[in-house]
Protein backbone atom coordinates (compact mmCIF):
# COMPACT_ATOMS: atom_id res chain seq x y z
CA UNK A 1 -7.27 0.40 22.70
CA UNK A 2 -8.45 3.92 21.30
CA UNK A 3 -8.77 4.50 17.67
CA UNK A 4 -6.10 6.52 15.98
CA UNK A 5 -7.73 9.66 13.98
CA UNK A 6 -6.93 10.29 10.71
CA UNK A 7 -7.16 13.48 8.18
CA UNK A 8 -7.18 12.40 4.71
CA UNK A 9 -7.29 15.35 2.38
CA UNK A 10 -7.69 14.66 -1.54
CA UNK A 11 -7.67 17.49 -4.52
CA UNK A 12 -10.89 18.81 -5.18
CA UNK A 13 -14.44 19.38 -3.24
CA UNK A 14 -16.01 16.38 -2.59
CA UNK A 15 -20.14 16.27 -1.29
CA UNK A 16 -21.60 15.82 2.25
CA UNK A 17 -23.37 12.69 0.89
CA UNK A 18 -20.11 10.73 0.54
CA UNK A 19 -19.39 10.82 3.93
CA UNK A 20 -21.22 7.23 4.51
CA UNK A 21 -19.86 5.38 1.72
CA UNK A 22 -16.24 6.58 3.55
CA UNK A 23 -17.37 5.19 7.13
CA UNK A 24 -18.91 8.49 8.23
CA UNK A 25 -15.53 10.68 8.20
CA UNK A 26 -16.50 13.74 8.10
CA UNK A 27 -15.91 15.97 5.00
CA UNK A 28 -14.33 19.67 5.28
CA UNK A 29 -14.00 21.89 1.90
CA UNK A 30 -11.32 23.73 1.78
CA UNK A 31 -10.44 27.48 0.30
CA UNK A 32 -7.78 25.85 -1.71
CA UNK A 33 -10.14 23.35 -3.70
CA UNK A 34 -9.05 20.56 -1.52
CA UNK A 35 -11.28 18.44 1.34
CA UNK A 36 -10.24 16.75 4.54
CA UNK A 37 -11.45 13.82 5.83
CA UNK A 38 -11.23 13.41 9.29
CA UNK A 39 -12.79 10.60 12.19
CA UNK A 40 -11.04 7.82 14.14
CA UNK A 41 -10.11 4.51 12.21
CA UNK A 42 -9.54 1.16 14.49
CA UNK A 43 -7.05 -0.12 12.33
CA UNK A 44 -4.90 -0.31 8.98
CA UNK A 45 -7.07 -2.34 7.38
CA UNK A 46 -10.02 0.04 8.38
CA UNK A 47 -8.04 2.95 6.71
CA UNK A 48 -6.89 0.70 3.80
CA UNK A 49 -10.46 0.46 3.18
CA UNK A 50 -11.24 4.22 3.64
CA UNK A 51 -8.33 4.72 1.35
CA UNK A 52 -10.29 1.81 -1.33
CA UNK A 53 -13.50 3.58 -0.85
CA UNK A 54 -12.02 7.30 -2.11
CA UNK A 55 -9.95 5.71 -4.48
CA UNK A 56 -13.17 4.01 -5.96
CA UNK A 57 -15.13 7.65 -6.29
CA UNK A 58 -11.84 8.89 -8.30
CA UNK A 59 -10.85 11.19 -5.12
CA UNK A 60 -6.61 12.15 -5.87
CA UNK A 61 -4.93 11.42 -2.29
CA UNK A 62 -2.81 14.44 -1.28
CA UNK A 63 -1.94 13.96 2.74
CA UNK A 64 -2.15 11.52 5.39
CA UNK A 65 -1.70 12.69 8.62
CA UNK A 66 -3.17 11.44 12.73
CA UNK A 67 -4.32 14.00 14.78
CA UNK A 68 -3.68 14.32 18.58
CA UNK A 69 -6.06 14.10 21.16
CA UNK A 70 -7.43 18.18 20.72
CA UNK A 71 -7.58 17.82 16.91
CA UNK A 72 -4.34 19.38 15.98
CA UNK A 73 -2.55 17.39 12.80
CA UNK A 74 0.64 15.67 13.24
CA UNK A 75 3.39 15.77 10.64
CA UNK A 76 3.30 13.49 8.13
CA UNK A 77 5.39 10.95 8.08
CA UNK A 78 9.01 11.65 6.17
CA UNK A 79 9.61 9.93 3.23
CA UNK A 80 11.28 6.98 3.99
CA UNK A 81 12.47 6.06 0.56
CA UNK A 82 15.15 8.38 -0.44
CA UNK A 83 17.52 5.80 -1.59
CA UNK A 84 18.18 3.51 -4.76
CA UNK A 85 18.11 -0.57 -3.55
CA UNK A 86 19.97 -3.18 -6.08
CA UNK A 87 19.38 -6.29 -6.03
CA UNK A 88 21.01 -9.14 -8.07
CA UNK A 89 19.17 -8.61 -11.18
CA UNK A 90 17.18 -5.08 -10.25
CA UNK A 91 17.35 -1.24 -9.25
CA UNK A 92 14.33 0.19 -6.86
CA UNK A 93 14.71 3.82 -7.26
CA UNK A 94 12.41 6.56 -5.32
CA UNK A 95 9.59 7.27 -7.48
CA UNK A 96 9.16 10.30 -9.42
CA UNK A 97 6.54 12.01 -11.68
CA UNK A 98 6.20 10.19 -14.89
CA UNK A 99 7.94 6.87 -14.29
CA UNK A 100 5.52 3.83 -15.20
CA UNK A 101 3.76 2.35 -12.67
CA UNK A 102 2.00 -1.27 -13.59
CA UNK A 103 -1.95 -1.39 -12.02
CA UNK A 104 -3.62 -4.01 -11.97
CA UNK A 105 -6.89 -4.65 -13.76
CA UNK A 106 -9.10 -3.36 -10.91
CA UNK A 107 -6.88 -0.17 -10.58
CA UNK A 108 -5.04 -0.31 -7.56
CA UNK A 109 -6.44 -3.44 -5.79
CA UNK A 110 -4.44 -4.61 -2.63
CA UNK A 111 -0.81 -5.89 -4.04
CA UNK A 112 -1.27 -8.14 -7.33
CA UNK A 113 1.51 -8.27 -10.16
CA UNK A 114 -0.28 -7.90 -13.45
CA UNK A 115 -1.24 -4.31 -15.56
CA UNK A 116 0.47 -2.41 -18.16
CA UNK A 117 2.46 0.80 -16.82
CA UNK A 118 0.86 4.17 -15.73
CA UNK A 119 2.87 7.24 -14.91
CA UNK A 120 2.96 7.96 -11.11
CA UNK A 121 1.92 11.26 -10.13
CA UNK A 122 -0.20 11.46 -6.98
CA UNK A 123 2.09 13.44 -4.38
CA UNK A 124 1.14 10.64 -1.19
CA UNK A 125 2.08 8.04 -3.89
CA UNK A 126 5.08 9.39 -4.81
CA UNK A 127 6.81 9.73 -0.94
CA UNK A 128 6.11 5.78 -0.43
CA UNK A 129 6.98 4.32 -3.74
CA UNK A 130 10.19 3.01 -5.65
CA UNK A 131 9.84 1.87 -9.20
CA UNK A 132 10.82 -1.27 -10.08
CA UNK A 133 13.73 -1.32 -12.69
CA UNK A 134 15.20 -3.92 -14.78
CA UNK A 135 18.79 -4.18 -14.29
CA UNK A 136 21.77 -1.19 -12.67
CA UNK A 137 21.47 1.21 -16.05
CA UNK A 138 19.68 4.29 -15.56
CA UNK A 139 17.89 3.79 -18.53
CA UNK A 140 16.48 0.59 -17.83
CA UNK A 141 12.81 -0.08 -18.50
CA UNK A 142 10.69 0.41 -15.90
CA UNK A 143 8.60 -3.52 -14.96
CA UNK A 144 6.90 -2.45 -12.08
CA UNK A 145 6.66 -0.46 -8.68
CA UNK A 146 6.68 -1.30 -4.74
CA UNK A 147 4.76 1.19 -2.42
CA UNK A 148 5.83 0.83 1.47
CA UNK A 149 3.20 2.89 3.58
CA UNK A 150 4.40 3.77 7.01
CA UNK A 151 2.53 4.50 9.37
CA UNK A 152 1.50 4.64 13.57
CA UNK A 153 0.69 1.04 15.32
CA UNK A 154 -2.23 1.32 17.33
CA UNK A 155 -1.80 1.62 21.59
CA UNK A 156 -2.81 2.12 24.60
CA UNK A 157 -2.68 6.39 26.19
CA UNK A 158 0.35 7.45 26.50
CA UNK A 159 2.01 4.98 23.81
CA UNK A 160 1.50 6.99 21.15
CA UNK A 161 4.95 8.32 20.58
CA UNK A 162 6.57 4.91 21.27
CA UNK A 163 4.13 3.20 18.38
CA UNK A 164 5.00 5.89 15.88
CA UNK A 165 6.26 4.78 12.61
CA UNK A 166 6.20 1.38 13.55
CA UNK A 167 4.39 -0.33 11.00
CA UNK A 168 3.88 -0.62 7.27
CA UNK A 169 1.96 -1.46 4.90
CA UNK A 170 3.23 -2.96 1.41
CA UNK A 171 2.06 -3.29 -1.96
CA UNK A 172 3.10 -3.62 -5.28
CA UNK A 173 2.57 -3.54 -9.28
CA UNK A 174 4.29 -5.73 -12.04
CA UNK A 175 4.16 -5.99 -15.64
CA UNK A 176 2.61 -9.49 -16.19
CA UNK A 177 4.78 -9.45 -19.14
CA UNK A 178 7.51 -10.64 -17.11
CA UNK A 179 5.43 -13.02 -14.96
CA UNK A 180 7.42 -16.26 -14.48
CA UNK A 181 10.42 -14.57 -13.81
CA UNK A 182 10.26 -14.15 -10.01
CA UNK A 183 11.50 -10.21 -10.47
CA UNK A 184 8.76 -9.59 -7.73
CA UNK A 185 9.62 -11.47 -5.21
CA UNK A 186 13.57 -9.85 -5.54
CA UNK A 187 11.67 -6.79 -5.56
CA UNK A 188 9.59 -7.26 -2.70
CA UNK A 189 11.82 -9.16 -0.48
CA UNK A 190 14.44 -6.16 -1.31
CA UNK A 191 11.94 -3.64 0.48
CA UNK A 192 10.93 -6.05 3.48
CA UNK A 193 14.36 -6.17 4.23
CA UNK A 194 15.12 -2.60 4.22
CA UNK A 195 12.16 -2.16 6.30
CA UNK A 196 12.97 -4.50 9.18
CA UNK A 197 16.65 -3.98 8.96
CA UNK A 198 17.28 -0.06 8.05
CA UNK A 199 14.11 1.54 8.50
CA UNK A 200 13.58 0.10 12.10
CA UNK A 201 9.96 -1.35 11.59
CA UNK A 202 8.31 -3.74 13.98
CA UNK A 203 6.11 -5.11 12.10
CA UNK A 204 4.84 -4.58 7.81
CA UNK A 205 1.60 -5.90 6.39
CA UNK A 206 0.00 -6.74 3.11
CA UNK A 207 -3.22 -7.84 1.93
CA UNK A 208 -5.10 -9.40 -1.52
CA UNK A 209 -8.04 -10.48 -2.69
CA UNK A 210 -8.66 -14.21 -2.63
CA UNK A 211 -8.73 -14.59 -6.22
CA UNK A 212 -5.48 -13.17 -6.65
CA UNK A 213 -3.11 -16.25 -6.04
CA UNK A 214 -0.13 -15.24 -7.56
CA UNK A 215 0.73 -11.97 -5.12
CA UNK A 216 -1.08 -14.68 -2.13
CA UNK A 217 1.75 -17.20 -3.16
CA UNK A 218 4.45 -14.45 -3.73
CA UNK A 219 3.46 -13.05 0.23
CA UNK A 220 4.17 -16.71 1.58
CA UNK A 221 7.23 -17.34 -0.63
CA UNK A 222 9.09 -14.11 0.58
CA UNK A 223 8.29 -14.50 4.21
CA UNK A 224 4.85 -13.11 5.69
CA UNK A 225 2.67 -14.94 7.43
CA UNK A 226 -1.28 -15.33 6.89
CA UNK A 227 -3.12 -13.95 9.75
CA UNK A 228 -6.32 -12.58 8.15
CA UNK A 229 -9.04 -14.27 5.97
CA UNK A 230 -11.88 -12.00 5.94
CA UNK A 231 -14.88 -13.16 3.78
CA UNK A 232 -17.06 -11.23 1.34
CA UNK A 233 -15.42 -8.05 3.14
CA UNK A 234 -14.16 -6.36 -0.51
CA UNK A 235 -17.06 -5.06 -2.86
CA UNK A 236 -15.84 -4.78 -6.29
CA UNK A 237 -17.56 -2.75 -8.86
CA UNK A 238 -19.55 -5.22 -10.39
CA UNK A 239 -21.83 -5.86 -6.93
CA UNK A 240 -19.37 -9.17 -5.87
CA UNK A 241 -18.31 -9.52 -2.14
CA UNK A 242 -14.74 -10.71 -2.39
CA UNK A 243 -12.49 -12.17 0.35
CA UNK A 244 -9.60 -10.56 1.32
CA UNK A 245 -6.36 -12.16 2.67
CA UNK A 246 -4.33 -10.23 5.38
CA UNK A 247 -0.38 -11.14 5.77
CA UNK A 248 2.46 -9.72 8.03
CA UNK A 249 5.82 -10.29 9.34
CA UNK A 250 7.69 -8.81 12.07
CA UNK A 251 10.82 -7.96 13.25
CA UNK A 252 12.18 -10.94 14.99
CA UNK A 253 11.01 -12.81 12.20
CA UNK A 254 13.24 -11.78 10.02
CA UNK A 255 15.05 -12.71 7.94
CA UNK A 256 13.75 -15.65 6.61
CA UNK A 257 14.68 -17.68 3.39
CA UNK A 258 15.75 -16.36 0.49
CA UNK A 259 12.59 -17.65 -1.95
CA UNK A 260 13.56 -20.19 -4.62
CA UNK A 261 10.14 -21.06 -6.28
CA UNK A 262 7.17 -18.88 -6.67
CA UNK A 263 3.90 -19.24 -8.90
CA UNK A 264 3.96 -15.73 -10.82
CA UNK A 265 0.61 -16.58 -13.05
CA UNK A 266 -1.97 -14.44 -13.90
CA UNK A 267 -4.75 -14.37 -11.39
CA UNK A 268 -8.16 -15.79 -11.62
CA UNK A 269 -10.27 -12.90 -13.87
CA UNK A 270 -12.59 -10.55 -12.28
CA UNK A 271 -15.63 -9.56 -13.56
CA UNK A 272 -15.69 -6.08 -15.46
CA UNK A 273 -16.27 -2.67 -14.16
């Protein structure tokens, strides 16, 4: 199985010397104060972690895009949510420059529910991401966000076009304000199912850290399955190794029950960064 390649370009110039602490992609400057970041990646959680590792240096994500075989960039992939979802009790509408968008305490750590909202603006954010509003008005107050990354499921030659868009990768912000009230798993099951079921995915992913139970808890009440525990394989800011927790769910999995219970609490604390 060969290694999709990625370009990743961010706003502004970044220096040769990063290139190891981002898995030895290579850095290219552009004339328009941008740089790309190209090199193979084995897997989504090996880009995930590219993505970490430029998020971490305060890099602004501007493009995603896999390259062919002789180098040449692929289209990006379309945005995918161009469409309000209700649920009972909610409205996810595509996001849009300003609208709050809850992080959690380390930023934008894999999936977790607790933060205080932050305006959205980063343009690859912005194609992937509905905001998370409380009740049908189009005033309501903004609790929280959903991001649903699609992307290319690695293949064999010659299966690249039939693995295209296949998978995602989903994450997700709440105000802990409204922890208790199970308004992220509505949210969250709300966007699996229009993943599976409209968007024609084969298969969506998510991943925490260890310490963070409540989006751990949320995964399993909503659906996906754990598949990955990999230990001391997240290095927060503070010098820690922290596990991380892989989930998924596929196609012919789906649907599965409608959650009744889930443990929204805040998660263990982290150390400062």
């Amino acid at each position: 199985m060969s290694p999709l390649t990625y370009a990743i370009r961010v706003d502004g110039h970044l220096d040769d010397h990063w290139s190891a602490w981002l898995g030895g992609l290579t850095i290219t400057r552009n004339r328009d104060a941008t740089t790309t970041l190209t090199g193979p990646l084995a897997d989504q959680a090996q880009l995930h972690g590219a993505l970490t590792a430029l998020r971490d240096i305060g890099a602004t994500l501007l493009d995603l895009r896999t390259t062919d075989r002789t180098g040449t960039q692929q289209p990006p992939m379309p945005a995918e949510l161009e469409r309000a979802l209700r649920t009972e009790r909610l409205t996810l509408r595509p996001a849009a420059p300003g609208p709050g968008r809850p992080p959690g305490p380390d930023g934008d750590r894999p999936a977790g529910i607790t933060g205080q909202p932050d305006p959205v603006t980063d343009p690859g954010r912005l194609a992937a991401s509905l905001i998370v509003q409380l009740g049908h008005d189009p005033a309501a107050a903004v609790i929280g966000s959903v991001r649903l990354h699609r992307g290319d499921a690695p293949g064999e030659p010659g299966t690249v076009e039939r693995a295209r868009g296949t998978v995602a990768e989903l994450s997700w912000r709440f105000d802990d304000v409204h922890n208790g009230q199970m308004y992220a798993a509505e949210a969250v099951q709300a966007v699996l199912r229009h993943g599976l079921e409209d968007l024609g995915l084969r298969r969506i992913t998510a991943a925490c850290l260890f310490e963070d139970e409540p989006s751990w808890r949320l995964m399993e009440q909503v659906g996906l399955r754990r598949e990955v525990h990999a230990v001391r394989a997240y290095l927060h800011r503070s010098g820690r190794w922290l596990d991380i927790l892989g989930y998924a769910v596929l196609a012919e999995e789906w649907p599965v029950p409608r959650p009744t219970s889930v443990y929204i609490g805040r998660p263990v604390d982290l150390p400062e960064h």
